[in-house]
N, C-alpha and C. Protein backbone atom coordinates (compact mmCIF):
# COMPACT_ATOMS: atom_id res chain seq x y z
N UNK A 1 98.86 122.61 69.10
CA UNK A 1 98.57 121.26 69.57
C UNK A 1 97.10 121.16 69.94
N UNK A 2 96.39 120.23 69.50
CA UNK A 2 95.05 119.97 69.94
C UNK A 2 94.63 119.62 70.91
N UNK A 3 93.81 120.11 72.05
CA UNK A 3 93.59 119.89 73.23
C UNK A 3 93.56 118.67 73.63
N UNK A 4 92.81 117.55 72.32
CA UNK A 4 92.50 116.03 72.94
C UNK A 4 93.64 115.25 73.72
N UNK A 5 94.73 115.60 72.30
CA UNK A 5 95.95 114.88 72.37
C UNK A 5 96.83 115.46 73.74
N UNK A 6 96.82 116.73 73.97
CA UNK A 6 97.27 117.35 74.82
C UNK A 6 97.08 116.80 75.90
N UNK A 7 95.45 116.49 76.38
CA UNK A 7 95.09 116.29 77.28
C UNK A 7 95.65 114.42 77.46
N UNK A 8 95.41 113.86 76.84
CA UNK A 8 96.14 112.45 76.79
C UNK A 8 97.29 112.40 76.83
N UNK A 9 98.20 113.02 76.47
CA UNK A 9 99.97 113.06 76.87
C UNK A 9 99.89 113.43 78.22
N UNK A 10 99.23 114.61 78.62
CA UNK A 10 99.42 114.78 80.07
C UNK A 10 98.99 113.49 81.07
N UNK A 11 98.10 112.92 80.45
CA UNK A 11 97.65 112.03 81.33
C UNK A 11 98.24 110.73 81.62
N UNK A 12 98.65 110.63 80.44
CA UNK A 12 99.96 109.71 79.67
C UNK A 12 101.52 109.88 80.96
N UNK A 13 101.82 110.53 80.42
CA UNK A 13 102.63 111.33 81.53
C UNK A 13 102.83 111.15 83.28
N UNK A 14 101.34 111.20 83.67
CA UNK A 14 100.98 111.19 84.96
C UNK A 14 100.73 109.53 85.51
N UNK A 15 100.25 108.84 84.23
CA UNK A 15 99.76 107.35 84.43
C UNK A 15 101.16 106.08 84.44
N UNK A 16 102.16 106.92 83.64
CA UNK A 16 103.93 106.50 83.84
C UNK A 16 104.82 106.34 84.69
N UNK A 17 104.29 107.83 85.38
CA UNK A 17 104.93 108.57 86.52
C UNK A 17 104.65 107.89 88.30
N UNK A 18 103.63 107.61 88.12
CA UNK A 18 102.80 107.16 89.18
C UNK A 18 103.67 105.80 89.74
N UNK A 19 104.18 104.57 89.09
CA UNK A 19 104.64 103.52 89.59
C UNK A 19 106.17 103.74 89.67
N UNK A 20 106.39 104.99 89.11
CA UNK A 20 108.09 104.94 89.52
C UNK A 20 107.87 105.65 90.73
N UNK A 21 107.49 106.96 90.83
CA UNK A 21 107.45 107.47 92.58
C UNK A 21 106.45 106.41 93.47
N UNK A 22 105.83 105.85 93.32
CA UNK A 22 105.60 104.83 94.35
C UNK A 22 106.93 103.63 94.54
N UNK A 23 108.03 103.88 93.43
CA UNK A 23 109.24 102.65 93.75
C UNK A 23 109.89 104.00 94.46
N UNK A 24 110.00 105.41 94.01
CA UNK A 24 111.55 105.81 94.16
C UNK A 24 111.28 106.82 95.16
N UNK A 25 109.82 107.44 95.01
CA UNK A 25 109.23 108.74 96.20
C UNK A 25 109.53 109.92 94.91
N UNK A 26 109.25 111.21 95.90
CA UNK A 26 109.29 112.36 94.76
C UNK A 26 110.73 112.93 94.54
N UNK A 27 111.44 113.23 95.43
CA UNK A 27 112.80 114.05 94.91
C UNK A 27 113.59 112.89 94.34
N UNK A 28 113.53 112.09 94.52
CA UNK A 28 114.47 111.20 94.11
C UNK A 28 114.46 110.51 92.70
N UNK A 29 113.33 111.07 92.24
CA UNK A 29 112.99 111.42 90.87
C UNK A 29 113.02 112.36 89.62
N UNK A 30 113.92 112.32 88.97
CA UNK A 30 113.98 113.34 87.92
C UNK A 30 113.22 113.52 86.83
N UNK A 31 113.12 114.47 86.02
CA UNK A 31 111.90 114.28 84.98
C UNK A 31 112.34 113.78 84.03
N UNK A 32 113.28 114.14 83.60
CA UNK A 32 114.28 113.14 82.46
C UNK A 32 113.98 111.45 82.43
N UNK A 33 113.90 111.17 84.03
CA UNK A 33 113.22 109.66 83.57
C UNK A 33 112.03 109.75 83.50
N UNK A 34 111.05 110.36 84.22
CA UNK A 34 109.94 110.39 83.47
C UNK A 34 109.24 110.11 82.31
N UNK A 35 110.10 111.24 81.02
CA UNK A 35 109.80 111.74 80.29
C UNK A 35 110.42 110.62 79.07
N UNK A 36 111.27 110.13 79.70
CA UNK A 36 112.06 109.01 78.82
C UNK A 36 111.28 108.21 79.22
N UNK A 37 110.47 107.53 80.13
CA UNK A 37 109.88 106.26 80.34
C UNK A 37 108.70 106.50 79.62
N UNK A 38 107.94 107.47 79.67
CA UNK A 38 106.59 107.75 78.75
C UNK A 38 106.50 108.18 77.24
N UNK A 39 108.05 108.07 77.06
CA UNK A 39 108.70 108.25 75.79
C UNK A 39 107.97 109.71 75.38
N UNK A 40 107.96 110.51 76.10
CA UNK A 40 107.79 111.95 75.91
C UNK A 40 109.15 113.11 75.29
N UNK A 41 109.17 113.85 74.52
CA UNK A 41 110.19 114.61 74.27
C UNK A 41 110.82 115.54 75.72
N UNK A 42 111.99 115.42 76.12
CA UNK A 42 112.28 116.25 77.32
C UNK A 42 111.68 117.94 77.49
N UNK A 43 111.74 118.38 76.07
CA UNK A 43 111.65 119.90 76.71
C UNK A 43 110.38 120.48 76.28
N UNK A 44 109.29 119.00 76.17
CA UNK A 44 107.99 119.69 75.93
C UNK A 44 107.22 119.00 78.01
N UNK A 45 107.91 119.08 78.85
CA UNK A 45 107.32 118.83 80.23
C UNK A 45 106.50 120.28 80.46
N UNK A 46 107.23 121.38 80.62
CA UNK A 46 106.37 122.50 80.09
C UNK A 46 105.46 123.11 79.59
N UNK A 47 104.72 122.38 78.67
CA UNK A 47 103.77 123.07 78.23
C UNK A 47 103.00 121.91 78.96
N UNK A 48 102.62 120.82 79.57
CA UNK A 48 101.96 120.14 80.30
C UNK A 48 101.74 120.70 81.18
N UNK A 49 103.17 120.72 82.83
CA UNK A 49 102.73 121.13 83.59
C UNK A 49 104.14 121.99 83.69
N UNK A 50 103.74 123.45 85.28
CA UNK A 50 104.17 124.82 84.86
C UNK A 50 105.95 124.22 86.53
N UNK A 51 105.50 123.23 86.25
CA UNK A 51 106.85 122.93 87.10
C UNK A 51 106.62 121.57 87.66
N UNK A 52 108.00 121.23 88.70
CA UNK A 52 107.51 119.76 89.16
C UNK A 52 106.74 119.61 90.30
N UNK A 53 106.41 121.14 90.84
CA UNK A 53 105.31 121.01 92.21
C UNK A 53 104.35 120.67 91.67
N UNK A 54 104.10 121.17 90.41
CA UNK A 54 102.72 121.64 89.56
C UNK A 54 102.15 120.41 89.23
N UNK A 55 103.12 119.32 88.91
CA UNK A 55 103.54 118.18 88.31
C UNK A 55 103.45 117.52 89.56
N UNK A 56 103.32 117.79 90.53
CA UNK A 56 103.33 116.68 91.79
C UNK A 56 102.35 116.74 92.50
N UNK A 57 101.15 118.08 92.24
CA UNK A 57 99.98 118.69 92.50
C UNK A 57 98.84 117.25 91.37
N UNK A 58 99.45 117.35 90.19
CA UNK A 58 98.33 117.29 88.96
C UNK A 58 98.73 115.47 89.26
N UNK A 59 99.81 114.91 89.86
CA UNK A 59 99.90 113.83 89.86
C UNK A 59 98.93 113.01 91.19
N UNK A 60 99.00 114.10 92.48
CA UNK A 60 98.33 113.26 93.67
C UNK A 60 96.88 113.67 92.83
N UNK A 61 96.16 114.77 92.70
CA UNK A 61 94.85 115.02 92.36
C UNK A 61 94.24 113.68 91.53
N UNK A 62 94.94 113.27 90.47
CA UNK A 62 94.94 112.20 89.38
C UNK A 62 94.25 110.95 90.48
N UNK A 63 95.70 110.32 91.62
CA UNK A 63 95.80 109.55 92.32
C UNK A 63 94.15 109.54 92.73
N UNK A 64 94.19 110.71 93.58
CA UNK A 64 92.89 110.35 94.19
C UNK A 64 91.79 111.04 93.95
N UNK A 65 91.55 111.00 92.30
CA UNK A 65 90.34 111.11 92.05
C UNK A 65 89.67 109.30 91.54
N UNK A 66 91.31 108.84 91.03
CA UNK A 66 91.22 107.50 90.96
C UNK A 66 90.80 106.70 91.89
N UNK A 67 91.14 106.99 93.18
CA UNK A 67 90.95 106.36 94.52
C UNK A 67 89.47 106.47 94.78
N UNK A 68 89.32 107.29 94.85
CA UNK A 68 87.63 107.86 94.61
C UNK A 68 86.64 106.88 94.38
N UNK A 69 86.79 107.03 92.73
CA UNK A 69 86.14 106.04 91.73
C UNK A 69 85.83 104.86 92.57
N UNK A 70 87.17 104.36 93.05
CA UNK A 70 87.62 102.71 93.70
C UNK A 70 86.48 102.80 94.34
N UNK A 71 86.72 103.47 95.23
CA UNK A 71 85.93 103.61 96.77
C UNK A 71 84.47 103.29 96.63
N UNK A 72 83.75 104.38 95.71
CA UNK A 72 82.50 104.35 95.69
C UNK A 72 82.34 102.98 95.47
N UNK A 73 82.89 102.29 94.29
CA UNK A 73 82.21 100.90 94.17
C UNK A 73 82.62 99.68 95.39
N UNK A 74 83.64 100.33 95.81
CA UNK A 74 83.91 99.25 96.98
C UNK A 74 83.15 99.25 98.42
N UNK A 75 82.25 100.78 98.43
CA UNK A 75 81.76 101.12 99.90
C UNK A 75 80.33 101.65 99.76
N UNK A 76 80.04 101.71 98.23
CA UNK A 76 78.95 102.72 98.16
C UNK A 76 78.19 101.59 96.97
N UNK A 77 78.47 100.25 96.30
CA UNK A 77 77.84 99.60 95.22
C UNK A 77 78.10 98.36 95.25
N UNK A 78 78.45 97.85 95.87
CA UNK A 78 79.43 96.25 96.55
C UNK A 78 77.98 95.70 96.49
N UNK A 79 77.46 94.47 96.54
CA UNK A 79 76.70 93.90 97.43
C UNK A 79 76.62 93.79 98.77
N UNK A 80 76.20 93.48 99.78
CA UNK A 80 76.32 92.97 100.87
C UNK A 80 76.15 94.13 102.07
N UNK A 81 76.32 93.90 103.42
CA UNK A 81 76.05 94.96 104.07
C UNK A 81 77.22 95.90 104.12
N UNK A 82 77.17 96.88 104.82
CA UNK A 82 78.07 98.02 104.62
C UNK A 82 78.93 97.72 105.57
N UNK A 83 78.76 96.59 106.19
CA UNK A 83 80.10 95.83 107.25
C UNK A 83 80.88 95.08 106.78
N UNK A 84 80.24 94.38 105.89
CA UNK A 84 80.70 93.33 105.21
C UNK A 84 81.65 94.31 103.71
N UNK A 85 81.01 95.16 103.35
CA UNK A 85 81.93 96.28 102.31
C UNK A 85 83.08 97.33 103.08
N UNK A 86 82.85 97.33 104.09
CA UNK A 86 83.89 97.83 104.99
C UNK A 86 84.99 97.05 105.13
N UNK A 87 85.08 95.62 106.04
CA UNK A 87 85.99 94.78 106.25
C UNK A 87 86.29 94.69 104.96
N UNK A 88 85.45 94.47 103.65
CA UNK A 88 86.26 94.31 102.29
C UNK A 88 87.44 95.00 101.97
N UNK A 89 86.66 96.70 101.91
CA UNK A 89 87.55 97.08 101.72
C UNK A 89 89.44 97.25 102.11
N UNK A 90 89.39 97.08 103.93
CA UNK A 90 90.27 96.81 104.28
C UNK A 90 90.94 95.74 104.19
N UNK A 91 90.73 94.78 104.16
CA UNK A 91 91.00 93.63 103.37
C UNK A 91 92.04 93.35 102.34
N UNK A 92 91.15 94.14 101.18
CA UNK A 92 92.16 94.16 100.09
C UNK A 92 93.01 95.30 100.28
N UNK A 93 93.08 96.25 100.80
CA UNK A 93 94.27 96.96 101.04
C UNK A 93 95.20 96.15 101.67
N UNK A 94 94.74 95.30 102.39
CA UNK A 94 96.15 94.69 103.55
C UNK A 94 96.80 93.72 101.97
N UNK A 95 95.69 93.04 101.68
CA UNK A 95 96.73 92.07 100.51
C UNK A 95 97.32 93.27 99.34
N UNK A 96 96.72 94.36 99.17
CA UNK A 96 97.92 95.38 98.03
C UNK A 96 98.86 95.63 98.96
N UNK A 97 98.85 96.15 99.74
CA UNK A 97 100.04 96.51 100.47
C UNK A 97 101.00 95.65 100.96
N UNK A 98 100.88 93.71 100.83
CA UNK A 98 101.41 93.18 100.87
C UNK A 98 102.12 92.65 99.93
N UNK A 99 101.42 92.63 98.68
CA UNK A 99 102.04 92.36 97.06
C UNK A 99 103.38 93.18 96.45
N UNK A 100 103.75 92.29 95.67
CA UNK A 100 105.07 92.87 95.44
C UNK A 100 104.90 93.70 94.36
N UNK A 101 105.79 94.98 93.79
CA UNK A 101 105.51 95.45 93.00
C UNK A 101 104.61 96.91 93.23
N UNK A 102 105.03 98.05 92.23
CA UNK A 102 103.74 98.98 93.54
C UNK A 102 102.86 99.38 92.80
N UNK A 103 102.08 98.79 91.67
CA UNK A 103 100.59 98.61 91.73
C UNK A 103 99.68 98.85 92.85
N UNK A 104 98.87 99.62 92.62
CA UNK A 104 97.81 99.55 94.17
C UNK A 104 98.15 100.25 95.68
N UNK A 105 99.53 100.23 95.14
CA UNK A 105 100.14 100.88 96.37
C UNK A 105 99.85 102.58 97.17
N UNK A 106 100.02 102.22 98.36
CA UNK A 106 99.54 103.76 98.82
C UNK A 106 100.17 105.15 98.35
N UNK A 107 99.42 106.41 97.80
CA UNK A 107 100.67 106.84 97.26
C UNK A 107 100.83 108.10 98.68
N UNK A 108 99.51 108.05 99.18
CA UNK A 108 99.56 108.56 100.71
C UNK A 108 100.73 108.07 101.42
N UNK A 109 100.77 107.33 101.56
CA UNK A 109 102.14 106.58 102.55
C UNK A 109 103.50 106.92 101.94
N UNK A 110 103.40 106.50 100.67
CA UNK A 110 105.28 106.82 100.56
C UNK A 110 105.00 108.30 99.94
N UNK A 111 104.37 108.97 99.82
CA UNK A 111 104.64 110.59 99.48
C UNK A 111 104.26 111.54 100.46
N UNK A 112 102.88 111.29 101.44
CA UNK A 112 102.59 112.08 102.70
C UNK A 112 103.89 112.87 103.70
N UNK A 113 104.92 112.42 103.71
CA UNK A 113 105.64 112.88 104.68
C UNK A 113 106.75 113.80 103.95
N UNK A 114 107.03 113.18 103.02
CA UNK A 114 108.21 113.77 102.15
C UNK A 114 107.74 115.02 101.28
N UNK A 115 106.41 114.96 100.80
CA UNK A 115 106.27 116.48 99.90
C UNK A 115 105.55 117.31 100.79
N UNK A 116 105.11 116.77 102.00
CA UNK A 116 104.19 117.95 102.91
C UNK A 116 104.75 118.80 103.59
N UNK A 117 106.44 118.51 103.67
CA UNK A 117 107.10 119.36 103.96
C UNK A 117 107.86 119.87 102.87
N UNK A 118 107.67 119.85 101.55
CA UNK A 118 108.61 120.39 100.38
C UNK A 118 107.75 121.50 99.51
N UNK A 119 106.22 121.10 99.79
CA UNK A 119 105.27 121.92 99.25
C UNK A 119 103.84 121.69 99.98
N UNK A 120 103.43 123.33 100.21
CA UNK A 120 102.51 123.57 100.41
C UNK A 120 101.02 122.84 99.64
N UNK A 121 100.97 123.55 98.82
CA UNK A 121 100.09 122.60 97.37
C UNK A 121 99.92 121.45 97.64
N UNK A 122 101.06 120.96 97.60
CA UNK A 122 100.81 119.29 97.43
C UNK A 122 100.44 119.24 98.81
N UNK A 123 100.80 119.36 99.91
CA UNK A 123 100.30 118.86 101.10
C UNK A 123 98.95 118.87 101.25
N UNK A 124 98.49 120.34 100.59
CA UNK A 124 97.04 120.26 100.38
C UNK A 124 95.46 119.68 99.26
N UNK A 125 97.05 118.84 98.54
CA UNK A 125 95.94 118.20 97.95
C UNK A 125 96.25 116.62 98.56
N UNK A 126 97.16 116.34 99.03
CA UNK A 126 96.89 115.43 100.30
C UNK A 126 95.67 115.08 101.33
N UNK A 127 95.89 116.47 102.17
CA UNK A 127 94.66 116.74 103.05
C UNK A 127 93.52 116.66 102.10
N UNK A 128 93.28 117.27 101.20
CA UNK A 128 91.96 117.11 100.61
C UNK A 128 91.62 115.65 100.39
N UNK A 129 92.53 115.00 99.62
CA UNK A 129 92.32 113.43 99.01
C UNK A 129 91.97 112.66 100.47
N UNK A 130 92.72 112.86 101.51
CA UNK A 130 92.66 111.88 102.72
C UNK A 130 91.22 112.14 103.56
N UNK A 131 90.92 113.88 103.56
CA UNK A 131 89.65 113.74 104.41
C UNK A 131 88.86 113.20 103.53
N UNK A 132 88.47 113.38 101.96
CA UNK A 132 87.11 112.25 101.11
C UNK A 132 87.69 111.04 101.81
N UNK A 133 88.36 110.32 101.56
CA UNK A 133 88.44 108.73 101.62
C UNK A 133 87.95 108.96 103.31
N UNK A 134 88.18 109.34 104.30
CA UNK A 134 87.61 109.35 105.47
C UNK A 134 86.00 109.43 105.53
N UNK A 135 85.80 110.95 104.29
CA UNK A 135 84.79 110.75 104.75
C UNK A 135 83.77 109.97 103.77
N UNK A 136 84.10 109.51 103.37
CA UNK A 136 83.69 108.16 102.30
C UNK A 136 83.05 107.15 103.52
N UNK A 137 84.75 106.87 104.41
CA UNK A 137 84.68 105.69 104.82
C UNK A 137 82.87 105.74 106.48
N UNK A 138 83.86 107.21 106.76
CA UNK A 138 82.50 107.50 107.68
C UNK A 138 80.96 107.21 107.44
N UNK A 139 80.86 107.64 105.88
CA UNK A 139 78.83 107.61 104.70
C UNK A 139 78.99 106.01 105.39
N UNK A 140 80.03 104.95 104.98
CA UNK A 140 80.01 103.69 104.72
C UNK A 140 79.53 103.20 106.39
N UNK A 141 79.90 103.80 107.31
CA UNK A 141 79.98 103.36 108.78
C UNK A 141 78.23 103.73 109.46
N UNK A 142 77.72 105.27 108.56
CA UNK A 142 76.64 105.64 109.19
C UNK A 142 75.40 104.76 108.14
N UNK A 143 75.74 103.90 106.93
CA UNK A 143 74.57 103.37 106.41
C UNK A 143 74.61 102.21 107.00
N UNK A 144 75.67 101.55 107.81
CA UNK A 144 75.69 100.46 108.58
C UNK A 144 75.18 100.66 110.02
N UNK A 145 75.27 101.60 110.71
CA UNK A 145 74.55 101.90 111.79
C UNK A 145 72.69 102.01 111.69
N UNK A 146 72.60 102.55 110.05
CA UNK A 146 71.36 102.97 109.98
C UNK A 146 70.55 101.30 109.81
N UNK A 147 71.58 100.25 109.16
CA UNK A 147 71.15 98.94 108.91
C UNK A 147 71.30 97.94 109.93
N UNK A 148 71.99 98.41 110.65
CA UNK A 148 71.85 97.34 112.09
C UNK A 148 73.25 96.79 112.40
N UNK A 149 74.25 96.52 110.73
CA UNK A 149 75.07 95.99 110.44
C UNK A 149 76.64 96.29 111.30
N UNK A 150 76.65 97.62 111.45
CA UNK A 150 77.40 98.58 112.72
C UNK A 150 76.36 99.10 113.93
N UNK A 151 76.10 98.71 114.41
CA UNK A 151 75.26 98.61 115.25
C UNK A 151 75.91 99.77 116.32
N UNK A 152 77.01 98.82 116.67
CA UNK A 152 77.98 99.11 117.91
C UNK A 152 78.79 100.55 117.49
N UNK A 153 78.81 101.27 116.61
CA UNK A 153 79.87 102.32 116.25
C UNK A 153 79.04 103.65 116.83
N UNK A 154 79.74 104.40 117.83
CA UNK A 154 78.67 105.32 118.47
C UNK A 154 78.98 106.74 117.38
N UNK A 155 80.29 106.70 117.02
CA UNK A 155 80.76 108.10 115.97
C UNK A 155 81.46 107.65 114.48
N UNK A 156 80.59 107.64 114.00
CA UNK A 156 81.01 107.24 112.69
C UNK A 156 81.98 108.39 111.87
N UNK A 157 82.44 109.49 112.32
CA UNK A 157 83.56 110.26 111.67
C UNK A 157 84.46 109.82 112.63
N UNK A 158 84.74 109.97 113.90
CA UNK A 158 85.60 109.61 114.80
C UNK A 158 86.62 108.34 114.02
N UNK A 159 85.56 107.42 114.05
CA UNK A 159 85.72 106.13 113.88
C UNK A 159 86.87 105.98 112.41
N UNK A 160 85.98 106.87 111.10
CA UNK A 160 86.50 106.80 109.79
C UNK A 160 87.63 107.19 109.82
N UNK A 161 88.36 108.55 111.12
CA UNK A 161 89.20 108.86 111.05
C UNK A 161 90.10 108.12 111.89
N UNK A 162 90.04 107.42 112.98
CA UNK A 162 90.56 106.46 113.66
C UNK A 162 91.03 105.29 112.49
N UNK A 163 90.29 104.95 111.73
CA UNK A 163 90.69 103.91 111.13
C UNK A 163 91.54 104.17 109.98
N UNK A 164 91.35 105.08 109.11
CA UNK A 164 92.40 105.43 108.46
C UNK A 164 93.54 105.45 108.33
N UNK A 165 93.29 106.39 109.79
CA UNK A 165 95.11 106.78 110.57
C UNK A 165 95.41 105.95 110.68
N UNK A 166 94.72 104.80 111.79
CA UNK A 166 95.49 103.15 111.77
C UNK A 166 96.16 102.56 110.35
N UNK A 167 95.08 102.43 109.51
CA UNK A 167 95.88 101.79 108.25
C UNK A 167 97.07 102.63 107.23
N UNK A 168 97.22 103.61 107.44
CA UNK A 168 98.19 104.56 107.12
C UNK A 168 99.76 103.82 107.81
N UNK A 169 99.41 104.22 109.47
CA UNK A 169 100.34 104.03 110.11
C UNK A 169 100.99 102.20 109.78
N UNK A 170 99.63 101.27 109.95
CA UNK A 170 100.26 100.21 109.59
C UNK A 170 100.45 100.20 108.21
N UNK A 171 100.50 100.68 106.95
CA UNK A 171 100.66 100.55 105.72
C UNK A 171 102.58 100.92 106.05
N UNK A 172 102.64 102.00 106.62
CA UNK A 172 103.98 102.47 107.31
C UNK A 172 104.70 101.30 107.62
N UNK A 173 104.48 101.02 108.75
CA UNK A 173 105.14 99.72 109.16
C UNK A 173 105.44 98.54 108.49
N UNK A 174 105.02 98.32 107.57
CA UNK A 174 104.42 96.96 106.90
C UNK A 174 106.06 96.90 105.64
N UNK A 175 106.49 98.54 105.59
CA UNK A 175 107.44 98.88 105.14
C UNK A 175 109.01 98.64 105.62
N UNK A 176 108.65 99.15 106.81
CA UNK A 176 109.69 99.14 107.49
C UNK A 176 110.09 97.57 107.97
N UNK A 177 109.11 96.89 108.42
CA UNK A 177 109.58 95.78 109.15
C UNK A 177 109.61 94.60 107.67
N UNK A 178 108.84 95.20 106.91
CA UNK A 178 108.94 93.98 105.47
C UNK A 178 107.77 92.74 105.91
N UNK A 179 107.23 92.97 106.41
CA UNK A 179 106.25 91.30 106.54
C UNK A 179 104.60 92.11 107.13
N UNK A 180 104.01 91.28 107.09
CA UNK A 180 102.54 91.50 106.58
C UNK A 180 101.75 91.84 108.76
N UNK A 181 102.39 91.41 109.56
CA UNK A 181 101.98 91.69 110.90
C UNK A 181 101.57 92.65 111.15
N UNK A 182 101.77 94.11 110.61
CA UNK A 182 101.33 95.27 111.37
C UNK A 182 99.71 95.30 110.59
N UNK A 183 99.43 95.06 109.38
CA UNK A 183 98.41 94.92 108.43
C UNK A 183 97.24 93.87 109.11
N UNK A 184 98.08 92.77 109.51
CA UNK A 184 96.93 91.97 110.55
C UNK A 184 96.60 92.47 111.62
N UNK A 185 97.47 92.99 112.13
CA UNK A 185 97.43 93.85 113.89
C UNK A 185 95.68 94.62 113.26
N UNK A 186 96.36 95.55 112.26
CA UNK A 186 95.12 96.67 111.71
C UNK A 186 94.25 95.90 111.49
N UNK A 187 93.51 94.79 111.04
CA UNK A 187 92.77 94.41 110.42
C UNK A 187 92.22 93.58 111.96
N UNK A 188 92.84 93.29 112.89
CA UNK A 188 92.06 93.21 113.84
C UNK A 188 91.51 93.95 115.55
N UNK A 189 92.45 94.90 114.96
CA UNK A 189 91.72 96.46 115.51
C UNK A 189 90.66 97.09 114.75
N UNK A 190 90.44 96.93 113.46
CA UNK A 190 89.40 97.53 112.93
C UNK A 190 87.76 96.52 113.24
N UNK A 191 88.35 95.45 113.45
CA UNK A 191 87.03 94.88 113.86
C UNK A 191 87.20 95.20 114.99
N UNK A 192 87.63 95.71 116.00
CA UNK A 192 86.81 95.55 117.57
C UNK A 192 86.38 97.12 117.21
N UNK A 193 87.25 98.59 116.65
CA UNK A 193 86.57 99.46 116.59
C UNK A 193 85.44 99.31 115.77
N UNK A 194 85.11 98.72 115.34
CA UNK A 194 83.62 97.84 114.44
C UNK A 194 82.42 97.51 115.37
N UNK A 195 83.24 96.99 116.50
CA UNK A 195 82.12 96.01 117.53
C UNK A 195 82.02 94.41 116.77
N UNK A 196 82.58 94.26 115.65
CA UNK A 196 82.75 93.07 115.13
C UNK A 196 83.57 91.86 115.74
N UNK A 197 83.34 90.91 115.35
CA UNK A 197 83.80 89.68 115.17
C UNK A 197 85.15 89.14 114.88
N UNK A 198 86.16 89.27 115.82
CA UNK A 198 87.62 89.18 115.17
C UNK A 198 87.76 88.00 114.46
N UNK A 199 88.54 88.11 113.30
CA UNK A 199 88.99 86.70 112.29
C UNK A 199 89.84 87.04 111.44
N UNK A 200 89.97 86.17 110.86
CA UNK A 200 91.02 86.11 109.89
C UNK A 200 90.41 87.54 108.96
């Protein structure tokens, strides 16, 4: 098999996979649907990946190298000040996480709890994916301090990690209770840990 193609089925594979465990989570997923939804042959999962940890490793890494990408242009190439690309960004997370359908959806939130205790690996490519986006969000907090724009933020890692956790936890909630309140709650806690301007 030729590496190109190889490498595109796997990816194929992973790009399929992604909106059913954001509907169904990881165990509750078999590869058989997988493999039938990406119209893949069943007993070539194997030569892709060397199991379904392996397979649940190569799927978060995917996630958030994708997330990544997002980020930079949303925190690091946006126009505007780095306050104004901050509140953005949170922003549109509150409206994905409110939309129906799980496009966009966190895959931190519905997989963080359930594979970090099923696998090591994966937990750690968790931790890895979650401290970048922190410390993404932190670069984004200290070029706003350096611009005047965060003025008020005395620890800009503190802060990145404070806010995270918040939108995690309310991404959580937002589940449980079904309506969009815990997402506003967050969105106006992140402006006072801002020193900002509460609003809509």
């Amino acid at each position: 098999m030729n590496a190109a193609p190889a490498v595109e089925t796997r990816q194929h594979i992973l790009d399929t996979a992604m909106p059913i465990l954001l509907g169904k989570g990881f165990s509750a997923v078999g590869l058989n649907e997988i493999l039938a939804a990406a119209g893949v042959p069943k007993g070539s999962f194997y030569h892709y990946f060397g199991s379904k940890e392996a397979f649940g490793e190569a799927l978060l890494t995917s996630y958030f190298a994708e997330y990544a990408e997002r980020l930079a242009v949303q925190l690091s190439s946006e126009a505007g000040t780095p306050a104004t690309r901050l509140i953005g960004y949170f922003d549109a997370w509150r409206v994905m996480q409110c939309a129906d359908g799980p496009d966009g959806k966190c895959l931190a939130v519905k997989l963080g709890a359930e594979v970090s205790d099923l696998s090591e690996p994966m937990r750690a490519v968790l931790r890895r994916g979650t401290d970048e986006i922190i410390a993404r969000i932190a670069a984004c907090i200290e070029e706003g301090r350096a611009d005047g724009s965060l003025s008020g933020v005395s620890d800009a890692a503190v802060t990145a990690a404070a806010l995270y956790q918040l939108w995690l936890g309310a991404t959580l909630m937002e589940k449980i209770r079904r309506d969009r309140s815990p997402l506003d709650a967050a969105m106006t806690t992140t402006r006072q840990l801002l020193n900002l301007p509460v609003g809509d």
